[in-house]
PDB file of N, CA and C in Angstrom:
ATOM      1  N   UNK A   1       0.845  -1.186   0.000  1.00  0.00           N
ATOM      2  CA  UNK A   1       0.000   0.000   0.000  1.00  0.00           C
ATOM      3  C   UNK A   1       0.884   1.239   0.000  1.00  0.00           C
ATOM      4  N   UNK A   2       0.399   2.386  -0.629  1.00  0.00           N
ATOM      5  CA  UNK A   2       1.418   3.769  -1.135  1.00  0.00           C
ATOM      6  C   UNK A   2       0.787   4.439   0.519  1.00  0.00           C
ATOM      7  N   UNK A   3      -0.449   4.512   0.967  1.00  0.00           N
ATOM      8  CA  UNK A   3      -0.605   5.388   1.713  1.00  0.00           C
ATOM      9  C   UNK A   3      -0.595   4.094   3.489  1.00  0.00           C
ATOM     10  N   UNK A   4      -0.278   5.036   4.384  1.00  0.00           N
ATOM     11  CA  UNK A   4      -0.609   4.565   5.676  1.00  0.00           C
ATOM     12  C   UNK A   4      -1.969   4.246   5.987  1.00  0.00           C
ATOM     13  N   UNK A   5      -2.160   3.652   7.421  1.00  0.00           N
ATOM     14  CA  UNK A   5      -3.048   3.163   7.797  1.00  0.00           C
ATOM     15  C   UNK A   5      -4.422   4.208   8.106  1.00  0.00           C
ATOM     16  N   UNK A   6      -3.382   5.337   8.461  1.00  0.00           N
ATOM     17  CA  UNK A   6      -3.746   6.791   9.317  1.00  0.00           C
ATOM     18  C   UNK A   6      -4.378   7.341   8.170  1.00  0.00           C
ATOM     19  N   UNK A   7      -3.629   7.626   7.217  1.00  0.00           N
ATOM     20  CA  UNK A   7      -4.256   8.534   5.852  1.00  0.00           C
ATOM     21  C   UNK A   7      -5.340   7.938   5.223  1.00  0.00           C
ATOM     22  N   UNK A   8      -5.872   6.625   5.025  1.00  0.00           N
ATOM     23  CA  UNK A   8      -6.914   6.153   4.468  1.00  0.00           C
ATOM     24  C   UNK A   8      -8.021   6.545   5.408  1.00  0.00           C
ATOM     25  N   UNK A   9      -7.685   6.002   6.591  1.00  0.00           N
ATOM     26  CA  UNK A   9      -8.887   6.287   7.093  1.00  0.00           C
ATOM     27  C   UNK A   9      -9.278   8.153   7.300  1.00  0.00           C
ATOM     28  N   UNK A  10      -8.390   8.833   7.448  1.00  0.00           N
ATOM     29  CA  UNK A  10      -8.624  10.297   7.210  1.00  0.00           C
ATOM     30  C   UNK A  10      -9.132  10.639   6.049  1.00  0.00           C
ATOM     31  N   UNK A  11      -8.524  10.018   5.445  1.00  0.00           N
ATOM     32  CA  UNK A  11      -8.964  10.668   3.574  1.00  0.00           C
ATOM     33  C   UNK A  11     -10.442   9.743   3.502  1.00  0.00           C
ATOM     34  N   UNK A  12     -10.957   8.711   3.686  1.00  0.00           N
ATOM     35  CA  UNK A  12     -11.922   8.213   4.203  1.00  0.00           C
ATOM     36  C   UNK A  12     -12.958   8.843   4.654  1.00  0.00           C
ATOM     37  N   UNK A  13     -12.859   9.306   6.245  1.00  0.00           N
ATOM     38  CA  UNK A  13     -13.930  10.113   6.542  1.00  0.00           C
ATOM     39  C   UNK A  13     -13.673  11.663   6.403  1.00  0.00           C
ATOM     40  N   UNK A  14     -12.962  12.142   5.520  1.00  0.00           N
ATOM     41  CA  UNK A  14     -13.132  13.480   4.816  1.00  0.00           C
ATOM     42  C   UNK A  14     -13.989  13.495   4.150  1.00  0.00           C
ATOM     43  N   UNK A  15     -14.627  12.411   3.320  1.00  0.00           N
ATOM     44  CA  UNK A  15     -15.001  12.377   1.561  1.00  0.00           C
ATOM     45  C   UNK A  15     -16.472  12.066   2.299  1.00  0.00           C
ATOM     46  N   UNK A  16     -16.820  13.143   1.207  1.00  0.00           N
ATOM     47  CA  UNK A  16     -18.452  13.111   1.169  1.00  0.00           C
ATOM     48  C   UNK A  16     -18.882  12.091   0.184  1.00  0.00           C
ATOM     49  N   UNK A  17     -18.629  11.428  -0.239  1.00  0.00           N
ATOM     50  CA  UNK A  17     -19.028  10.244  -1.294  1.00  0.00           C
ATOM     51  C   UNK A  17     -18.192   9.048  -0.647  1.00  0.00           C
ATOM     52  N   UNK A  18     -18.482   8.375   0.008  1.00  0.00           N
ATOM     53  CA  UNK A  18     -17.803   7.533   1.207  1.00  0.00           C
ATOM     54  C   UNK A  18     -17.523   6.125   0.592  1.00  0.00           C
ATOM     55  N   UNK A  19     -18.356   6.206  -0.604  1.00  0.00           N
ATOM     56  CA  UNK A  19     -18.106   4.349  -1.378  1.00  0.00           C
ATOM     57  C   UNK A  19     -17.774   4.316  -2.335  1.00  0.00           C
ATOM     58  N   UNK A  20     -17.577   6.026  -3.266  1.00  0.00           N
ATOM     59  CA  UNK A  20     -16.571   6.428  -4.001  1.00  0.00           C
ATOM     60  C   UNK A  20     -15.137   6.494  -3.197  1.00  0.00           C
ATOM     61  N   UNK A  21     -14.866   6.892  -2.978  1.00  0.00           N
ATOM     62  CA  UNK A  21     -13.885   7.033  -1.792  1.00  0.00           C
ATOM     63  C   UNK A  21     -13.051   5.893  -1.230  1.00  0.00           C
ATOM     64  N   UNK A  22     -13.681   4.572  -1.025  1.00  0.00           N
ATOM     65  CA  UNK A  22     -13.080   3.409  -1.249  1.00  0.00           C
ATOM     66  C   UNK A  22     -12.591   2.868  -2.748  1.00  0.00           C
ATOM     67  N   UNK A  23     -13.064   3.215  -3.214  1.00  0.00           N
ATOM     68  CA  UNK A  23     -12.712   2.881  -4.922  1.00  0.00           C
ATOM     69  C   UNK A  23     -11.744   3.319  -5.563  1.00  0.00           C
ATOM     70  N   UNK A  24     -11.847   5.022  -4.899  1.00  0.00           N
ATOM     71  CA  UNK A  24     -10.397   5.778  -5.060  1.00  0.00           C
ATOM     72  C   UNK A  24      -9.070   5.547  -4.558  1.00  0.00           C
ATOM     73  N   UNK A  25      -9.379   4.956  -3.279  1.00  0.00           N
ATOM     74  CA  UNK A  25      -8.216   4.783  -2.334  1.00  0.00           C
ATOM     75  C   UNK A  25      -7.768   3.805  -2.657  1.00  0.00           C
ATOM     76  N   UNK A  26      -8.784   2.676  -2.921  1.00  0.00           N
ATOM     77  CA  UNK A  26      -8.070   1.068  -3.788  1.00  0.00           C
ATOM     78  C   UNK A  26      -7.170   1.117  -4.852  1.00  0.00           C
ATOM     79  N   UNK A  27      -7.572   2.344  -5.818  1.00  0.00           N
ATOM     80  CA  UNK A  27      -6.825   2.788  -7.041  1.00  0.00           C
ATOM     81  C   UNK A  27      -5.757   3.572  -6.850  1.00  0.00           C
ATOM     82  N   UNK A  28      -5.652   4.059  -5.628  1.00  0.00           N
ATOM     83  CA  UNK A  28      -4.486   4.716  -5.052  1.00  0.00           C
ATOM     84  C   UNK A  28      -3.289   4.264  -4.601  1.00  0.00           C
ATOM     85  N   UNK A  29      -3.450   2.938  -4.065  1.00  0.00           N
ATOM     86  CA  UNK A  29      -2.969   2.057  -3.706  1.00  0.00           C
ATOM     87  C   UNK A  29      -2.622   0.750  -3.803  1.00  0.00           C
ATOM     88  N   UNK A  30      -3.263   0.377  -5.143  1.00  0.00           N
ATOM     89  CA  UNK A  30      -2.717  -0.497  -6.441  1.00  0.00           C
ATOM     90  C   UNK A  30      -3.328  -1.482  -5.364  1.00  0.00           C
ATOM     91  N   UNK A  31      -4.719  -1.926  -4.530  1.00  0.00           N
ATOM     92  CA  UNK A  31      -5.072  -2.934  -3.834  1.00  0.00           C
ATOM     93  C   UNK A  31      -6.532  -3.323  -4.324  1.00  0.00           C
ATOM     94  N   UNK A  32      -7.329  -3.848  -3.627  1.00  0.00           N
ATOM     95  CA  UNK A  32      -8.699  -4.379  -3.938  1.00  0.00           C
ATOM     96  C   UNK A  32      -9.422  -3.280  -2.747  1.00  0.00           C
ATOM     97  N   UNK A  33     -10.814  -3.373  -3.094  1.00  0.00           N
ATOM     98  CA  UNK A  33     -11.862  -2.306  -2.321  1.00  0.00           C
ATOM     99  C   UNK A  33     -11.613  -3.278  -0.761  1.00  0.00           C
ATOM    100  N   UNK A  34     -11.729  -4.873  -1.015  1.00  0.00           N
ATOM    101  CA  UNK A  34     -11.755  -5.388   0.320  1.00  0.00           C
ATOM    102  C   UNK A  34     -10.799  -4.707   1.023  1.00  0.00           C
ATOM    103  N   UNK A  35      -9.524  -4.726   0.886  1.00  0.00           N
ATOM    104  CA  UNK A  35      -8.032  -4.663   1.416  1.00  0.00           C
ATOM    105  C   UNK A  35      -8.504  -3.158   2.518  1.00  0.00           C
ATOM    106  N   UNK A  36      -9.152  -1.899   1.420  1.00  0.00           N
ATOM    107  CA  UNK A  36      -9.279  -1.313   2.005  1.00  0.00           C
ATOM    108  C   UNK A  36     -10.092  -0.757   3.251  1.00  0.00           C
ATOM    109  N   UNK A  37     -11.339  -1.708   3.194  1.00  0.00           N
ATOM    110  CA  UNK A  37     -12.418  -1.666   4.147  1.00  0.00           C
ATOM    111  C   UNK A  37     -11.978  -2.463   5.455  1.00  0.00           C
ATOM    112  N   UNK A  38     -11.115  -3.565   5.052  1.00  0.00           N
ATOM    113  CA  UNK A  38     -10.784  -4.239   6.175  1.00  0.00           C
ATOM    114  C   UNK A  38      -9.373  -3.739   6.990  1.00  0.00           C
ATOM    115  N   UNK A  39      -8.814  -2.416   6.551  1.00  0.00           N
ATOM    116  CA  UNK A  39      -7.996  -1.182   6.793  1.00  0.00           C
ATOM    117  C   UNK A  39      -8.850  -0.401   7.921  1.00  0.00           C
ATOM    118  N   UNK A  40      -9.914   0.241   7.388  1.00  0.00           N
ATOM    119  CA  UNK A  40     -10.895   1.123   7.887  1.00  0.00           C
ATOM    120  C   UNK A  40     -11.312   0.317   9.420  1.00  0.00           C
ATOM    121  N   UNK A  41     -11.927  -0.702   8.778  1.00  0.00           N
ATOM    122  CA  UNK A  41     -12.939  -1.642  10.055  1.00  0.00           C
ATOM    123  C   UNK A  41     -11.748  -2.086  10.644  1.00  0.00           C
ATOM    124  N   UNK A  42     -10.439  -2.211  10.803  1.00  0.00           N
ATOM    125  CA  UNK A  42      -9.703  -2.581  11.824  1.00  0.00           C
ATOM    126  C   UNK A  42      -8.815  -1.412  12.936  1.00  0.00           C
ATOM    127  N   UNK A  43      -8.963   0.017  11.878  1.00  0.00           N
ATOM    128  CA  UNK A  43      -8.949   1.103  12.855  1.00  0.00           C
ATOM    129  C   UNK A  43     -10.122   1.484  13.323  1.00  0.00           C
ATOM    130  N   UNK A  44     -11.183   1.041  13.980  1.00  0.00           N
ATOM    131  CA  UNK A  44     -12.596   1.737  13.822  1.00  0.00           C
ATOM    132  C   UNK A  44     -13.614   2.068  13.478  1.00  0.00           C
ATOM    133  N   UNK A  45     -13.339   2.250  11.946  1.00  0.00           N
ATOM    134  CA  UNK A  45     -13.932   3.258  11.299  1.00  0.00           C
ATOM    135  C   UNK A  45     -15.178   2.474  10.762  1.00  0.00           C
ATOM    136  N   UNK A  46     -16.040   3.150  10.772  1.00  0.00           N
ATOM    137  CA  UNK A  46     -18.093   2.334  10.499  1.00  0.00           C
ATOM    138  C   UNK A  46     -17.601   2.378   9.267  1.00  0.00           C
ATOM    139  N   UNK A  47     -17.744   1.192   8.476  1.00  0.00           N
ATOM    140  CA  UNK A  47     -18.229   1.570   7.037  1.00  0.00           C
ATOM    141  C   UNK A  47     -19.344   0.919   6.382  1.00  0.00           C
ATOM    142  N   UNK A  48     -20.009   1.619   5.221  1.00  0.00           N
ATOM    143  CA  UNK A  48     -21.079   1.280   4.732  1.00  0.00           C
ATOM    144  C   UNK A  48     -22.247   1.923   5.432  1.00  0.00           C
ATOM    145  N   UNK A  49     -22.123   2.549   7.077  1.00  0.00           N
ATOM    146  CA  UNK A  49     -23.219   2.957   7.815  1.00  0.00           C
ATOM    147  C   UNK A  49     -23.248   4.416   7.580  1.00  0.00           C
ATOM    148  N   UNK A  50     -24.925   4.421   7.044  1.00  0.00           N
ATOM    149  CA  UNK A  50     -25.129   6.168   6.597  1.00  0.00           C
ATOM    150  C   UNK A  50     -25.571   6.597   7.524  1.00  0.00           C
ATOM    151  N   UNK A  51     -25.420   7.617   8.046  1.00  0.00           N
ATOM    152  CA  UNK A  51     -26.022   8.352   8.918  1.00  0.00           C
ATOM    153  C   UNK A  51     -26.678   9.189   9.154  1.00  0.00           C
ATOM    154  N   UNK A  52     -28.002   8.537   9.924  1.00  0.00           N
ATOM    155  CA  UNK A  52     -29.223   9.978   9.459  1.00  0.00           C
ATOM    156  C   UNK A  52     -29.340  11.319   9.499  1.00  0.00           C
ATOM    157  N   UNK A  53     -29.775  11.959   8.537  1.00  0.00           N
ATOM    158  CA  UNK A  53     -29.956  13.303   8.211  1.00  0.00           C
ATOM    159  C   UNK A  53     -31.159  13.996   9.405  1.00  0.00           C
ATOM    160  N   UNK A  54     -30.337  15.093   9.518  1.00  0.00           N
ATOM    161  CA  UNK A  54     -30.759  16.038  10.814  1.00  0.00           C
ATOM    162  C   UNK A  54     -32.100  16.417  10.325  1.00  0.00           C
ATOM    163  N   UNK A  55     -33.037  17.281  11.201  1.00  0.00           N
ATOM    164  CA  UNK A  55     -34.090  17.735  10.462  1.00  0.00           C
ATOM    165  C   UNK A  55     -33.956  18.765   9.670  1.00  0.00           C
ATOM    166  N   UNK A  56     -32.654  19.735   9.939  1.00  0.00           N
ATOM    167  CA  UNK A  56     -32.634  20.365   9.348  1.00  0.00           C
ATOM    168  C   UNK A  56     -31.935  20.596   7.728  1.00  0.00           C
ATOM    169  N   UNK A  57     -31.537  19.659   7.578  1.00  0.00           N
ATOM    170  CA  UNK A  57     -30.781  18.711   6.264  1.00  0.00           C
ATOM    171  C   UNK A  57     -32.139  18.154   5.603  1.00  0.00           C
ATOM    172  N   UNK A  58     -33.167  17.698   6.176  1.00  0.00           N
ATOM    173  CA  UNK A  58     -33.584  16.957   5.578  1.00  0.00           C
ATOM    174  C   UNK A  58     -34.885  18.555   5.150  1.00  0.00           C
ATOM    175  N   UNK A  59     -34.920  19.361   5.632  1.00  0.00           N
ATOM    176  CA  UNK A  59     -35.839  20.301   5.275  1.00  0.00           C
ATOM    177  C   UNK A  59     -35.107  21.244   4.368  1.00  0.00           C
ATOM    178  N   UNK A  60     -34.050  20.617   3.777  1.00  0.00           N
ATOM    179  CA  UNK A  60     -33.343  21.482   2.590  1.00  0.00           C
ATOM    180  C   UNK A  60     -33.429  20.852   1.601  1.00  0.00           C
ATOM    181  N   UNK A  61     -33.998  19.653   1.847  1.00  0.00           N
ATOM    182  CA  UNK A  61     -33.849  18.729   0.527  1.00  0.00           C
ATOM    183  C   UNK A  61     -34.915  19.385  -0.749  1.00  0.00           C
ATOM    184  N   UNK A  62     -34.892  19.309  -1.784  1.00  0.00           N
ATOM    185  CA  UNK A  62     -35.607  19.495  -2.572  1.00  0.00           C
ATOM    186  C   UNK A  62     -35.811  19.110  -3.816  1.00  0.00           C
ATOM    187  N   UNK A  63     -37.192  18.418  -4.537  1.00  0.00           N
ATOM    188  CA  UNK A  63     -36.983  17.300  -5.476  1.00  0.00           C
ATOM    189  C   UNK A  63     -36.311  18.245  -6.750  1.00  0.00           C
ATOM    190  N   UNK A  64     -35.444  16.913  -7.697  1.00  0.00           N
ATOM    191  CA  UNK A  64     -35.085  17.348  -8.790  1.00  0.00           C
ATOM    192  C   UNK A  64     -35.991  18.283  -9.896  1.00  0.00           C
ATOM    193  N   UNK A  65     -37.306  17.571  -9.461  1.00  0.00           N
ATOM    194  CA  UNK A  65     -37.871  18.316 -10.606  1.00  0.00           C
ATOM    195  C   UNK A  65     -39.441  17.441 -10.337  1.00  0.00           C
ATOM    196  N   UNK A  66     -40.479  18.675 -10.180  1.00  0.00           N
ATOM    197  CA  UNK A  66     -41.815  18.190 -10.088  1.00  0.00           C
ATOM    198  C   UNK A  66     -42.885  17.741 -10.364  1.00  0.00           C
ATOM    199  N   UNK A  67     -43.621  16.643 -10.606  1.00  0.00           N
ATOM    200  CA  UNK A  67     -44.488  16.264 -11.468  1.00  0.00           C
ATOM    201  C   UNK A  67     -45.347  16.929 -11.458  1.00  0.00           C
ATOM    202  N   UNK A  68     -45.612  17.273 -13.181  1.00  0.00           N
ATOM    203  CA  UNK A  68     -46.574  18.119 -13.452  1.00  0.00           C
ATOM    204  C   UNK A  68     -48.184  17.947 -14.243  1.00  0.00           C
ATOM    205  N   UNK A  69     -49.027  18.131 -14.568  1.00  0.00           N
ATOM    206  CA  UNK A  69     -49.641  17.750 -15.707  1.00  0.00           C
ATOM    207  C   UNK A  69     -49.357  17.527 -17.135  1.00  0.00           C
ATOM    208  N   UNK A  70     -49.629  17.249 -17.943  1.00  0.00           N
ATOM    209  CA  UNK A  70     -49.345  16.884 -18.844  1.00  0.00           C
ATOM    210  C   UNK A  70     -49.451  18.034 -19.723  1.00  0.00           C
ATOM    211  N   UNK A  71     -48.813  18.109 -20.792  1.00  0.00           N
ATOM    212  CA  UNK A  71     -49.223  19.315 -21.497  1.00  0.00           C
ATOM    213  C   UNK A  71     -49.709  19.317 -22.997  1.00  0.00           C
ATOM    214  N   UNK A  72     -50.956  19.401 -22.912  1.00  0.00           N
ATOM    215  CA  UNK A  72     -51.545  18.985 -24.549  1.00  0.00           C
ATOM    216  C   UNK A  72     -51.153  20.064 -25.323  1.00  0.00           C
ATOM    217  N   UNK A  73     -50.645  19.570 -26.439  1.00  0.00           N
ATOM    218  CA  UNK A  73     -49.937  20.596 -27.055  1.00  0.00           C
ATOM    219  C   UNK A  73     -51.188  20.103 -28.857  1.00  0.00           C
ATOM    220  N   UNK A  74     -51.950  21.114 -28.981  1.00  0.00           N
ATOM    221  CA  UNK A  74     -52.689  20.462 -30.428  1.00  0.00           C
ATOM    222  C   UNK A  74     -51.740  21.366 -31.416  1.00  0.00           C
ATOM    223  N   UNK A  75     -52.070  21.050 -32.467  1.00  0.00           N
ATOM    224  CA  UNK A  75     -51.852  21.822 -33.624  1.00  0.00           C
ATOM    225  C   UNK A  75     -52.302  22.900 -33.956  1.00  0.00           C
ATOM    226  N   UNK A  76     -53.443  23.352 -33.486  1.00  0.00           N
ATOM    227  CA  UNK A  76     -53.963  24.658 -33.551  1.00  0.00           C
ATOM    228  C   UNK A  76     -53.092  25.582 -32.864  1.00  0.00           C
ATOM    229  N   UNK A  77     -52.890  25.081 -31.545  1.00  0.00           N
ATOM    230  CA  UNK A  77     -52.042  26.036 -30.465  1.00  0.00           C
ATOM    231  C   UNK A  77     -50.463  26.426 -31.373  1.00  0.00           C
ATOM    232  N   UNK A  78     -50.174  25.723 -31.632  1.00  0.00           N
ATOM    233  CA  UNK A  78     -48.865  25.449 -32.221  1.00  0.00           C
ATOM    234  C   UNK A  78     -48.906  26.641 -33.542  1.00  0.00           C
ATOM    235  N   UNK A  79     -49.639  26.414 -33.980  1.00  0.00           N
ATOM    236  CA  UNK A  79     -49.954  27.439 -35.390  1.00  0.00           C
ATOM    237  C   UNK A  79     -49.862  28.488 -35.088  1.00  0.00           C
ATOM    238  N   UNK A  80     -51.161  28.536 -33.870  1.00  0.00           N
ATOM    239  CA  UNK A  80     -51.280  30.324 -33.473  1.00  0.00           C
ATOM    240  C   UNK A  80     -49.921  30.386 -32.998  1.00  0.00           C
ATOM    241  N   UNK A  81     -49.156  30.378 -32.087  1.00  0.00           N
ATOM    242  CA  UNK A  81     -47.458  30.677 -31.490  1.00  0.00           C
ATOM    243  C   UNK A  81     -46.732  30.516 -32.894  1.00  0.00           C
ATOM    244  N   UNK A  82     -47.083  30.191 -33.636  1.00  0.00           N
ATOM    245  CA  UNK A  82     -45.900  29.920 -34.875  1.00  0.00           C
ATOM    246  C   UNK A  82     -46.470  31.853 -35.604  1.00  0.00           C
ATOM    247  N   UNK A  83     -47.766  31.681 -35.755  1.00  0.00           N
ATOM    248  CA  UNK A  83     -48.342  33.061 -36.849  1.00  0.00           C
ATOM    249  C   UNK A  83     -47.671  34.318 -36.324  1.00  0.00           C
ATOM    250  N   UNK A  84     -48.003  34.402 -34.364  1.00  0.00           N
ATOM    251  CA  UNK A  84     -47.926  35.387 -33.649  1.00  0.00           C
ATOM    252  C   UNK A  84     -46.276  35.388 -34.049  1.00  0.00           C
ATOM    253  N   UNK A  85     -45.685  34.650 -33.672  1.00  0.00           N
ATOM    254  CA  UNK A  85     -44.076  34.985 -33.950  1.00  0.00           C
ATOM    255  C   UNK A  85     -43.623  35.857 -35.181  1.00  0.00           C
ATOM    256  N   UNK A  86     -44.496  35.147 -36.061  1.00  0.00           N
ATOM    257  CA  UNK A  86     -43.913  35.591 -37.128  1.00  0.00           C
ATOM    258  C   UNK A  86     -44.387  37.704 -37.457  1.00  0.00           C
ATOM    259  N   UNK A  87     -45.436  37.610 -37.114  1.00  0.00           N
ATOM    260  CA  UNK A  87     -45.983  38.590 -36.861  1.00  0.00           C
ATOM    261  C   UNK A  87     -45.162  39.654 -35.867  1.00  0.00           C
ATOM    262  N   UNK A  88     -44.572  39.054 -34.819  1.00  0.00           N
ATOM    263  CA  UNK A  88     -43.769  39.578 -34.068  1.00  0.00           C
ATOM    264  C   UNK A  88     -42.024  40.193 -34.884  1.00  0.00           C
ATOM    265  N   UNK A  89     -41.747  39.186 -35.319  1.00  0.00           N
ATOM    266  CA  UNK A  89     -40.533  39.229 -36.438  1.00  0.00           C
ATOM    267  C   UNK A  89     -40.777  40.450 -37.165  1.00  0.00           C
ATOM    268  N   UNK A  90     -41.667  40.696 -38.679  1.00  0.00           N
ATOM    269  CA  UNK A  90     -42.340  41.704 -39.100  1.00  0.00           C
ATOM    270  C   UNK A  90     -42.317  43.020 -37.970  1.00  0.00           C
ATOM    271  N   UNK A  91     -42.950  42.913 -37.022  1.00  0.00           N
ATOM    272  CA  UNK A  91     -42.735  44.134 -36.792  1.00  0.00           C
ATOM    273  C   UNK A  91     -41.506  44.532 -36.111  1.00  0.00           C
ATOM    274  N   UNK A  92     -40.423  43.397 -35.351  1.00  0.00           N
ATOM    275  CA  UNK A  92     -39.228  43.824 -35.715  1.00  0.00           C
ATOM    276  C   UNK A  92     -38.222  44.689 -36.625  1.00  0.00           C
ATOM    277  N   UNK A  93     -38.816  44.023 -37.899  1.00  0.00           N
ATOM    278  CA  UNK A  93     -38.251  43.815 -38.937  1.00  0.00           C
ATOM    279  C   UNK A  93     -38.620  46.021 -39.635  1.00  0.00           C
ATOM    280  N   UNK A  94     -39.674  46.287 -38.834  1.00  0.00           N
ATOM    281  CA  UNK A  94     -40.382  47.207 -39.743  1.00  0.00           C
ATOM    282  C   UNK A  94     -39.194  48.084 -38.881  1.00  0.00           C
ATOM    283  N   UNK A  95     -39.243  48.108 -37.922  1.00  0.00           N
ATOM    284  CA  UNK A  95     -38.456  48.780 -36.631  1.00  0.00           C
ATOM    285  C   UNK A  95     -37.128  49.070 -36.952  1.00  0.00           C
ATOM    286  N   UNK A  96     -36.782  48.335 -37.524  1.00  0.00           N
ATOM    287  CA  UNK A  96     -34.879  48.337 -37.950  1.00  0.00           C
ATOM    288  C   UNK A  96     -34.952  48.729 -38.948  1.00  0.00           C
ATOM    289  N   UNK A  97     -35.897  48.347 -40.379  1.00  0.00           N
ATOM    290  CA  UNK A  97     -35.742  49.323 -41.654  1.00  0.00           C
ATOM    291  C   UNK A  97     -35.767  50.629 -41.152  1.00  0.00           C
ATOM    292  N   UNK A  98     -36.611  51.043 -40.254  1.00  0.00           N
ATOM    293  CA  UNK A  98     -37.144  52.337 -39.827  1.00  0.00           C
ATOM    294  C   UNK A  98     -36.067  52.994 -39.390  1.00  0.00           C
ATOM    295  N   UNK A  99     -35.295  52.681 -38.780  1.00  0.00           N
ATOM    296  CA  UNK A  99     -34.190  52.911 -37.974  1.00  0.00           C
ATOM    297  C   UNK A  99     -32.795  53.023 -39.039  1.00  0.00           C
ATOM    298  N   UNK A 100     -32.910  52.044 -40.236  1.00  0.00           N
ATOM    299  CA  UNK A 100     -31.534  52.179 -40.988  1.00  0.00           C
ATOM    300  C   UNK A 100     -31.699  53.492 -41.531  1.00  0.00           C
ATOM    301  N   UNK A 101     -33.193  53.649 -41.824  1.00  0.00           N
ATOM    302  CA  UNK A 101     -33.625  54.512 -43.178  1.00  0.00           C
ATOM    303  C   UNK A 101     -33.061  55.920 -41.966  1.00  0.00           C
ATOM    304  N   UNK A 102     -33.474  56.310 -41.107  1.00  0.00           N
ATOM    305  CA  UNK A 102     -33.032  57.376 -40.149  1.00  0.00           C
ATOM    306  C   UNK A 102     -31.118  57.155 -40.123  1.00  0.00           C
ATOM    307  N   UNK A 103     -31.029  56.709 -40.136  1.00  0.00           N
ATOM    308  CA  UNK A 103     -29.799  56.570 -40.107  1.00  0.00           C
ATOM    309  C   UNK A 103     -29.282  57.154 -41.102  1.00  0.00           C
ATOM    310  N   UNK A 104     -29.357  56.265 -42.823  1.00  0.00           N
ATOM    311  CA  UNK A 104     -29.035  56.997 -43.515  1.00  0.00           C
ATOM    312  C   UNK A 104     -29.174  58.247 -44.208  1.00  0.00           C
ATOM    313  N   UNK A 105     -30.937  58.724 -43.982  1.00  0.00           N
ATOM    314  CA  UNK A 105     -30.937  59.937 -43.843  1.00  0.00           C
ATOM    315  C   UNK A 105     -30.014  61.241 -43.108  1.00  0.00           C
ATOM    316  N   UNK A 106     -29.992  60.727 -41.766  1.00  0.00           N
ATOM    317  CA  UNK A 106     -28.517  61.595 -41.216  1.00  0.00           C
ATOM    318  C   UNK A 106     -27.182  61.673 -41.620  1.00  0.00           C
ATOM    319  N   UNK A 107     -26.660  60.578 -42.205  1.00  0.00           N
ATOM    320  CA  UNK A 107     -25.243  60.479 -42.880  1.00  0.00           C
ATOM    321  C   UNK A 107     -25.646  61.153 -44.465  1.00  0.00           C
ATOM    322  N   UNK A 108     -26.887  61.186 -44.939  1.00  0.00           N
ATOM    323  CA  UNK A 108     -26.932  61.766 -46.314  1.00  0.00           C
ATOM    324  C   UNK A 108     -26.578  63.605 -45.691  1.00  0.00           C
ATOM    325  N   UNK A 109     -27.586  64.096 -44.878  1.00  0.00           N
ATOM    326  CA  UNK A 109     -27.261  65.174 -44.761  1.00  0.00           C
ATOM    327  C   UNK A 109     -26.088  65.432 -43.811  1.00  0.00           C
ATOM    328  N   UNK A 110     -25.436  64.723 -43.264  1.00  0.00           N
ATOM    329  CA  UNK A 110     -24.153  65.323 -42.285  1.00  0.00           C
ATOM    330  C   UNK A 110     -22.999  65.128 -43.644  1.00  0.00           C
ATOM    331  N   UNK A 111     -22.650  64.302 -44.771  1.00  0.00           N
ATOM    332  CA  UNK A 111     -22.599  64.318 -45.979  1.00  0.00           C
ATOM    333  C   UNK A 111     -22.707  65.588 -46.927  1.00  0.00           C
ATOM    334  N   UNK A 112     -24.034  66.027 -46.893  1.00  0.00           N
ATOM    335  CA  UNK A 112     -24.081  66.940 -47.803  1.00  0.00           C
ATOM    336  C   UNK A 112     -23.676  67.941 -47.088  1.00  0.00           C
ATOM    337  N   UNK A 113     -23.957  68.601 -45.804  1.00  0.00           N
ATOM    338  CA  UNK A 113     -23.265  69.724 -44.868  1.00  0.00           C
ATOM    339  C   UNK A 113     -21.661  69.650 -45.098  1.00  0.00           C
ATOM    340  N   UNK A 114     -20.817  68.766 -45.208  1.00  0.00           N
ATOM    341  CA  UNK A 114     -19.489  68.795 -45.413  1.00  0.00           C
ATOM    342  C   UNK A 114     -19.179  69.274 -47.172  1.00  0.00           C
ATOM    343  N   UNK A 115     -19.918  68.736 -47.947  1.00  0.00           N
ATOM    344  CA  UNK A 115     -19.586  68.837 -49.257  1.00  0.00           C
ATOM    345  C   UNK A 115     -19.440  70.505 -49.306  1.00  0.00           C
ATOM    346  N   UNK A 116     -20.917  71.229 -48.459  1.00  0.00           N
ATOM    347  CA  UNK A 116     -20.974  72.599 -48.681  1.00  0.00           C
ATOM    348  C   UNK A 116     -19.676  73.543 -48.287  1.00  0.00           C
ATOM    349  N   UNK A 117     -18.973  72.696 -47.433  1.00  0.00           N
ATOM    350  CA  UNK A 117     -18.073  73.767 -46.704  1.00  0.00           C
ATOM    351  C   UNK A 117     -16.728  73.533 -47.345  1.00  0.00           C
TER     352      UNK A 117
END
């Protein structure tokens, strides 16, 4: 074994992933997961035993993600959000011509003001 008796079991109960953590240390130490548990369990150390979550741990928990209803999606709905978009685009679209055309109107006359002078 590369590491002591002392350091496994420290590096052990440091690790928040506790059965990853045996897997690592086995690979650390060019041994088998047994070699290392029977390391642990002969200094002490509980392994495999989780230990219950406080109340206040457990009132932080919160699900991945919540079941919801289902969402009927028809083809009609789909159309209208497709028309409105496009409709939306367009008047984008009117907004920025509007805006180039001002634009180049000002460079025509800040343009022609220089030619005069």
């Amino acid at each position: 074994m590369q590491m002591t008796n002392e350091e496994i079991c420290q590096s052990y109960q440091q690790a928040k992933q506790k059965a990853k953590q045996i897997q690592i240390l086995a690979e650390l130490n060019a041994c088998q997961k047994a070699e290392i548990i029977a390391v642990l369990e002969e200094s002490g150390v509980q392994v495999g035993v989780r230990a219950k979550k406080t109340l206040e741990e457990q009132s932080d928990y919160k699900p991945v993600y919540k079941k919801s209803e289902p969402v009927v999606i028809s083809w009609q709905n789909t159309l209208k959000a497709v028309v409105e978009h496009i409709a939306e685009l367009k008047h984008q679209k009117e907004a920025i011509e509007a805006e180039l055309a001002e634009i180049y109107r000002t460079l025509g006359e800040i343009c022609g003001k220089d030619d005069n002078t």
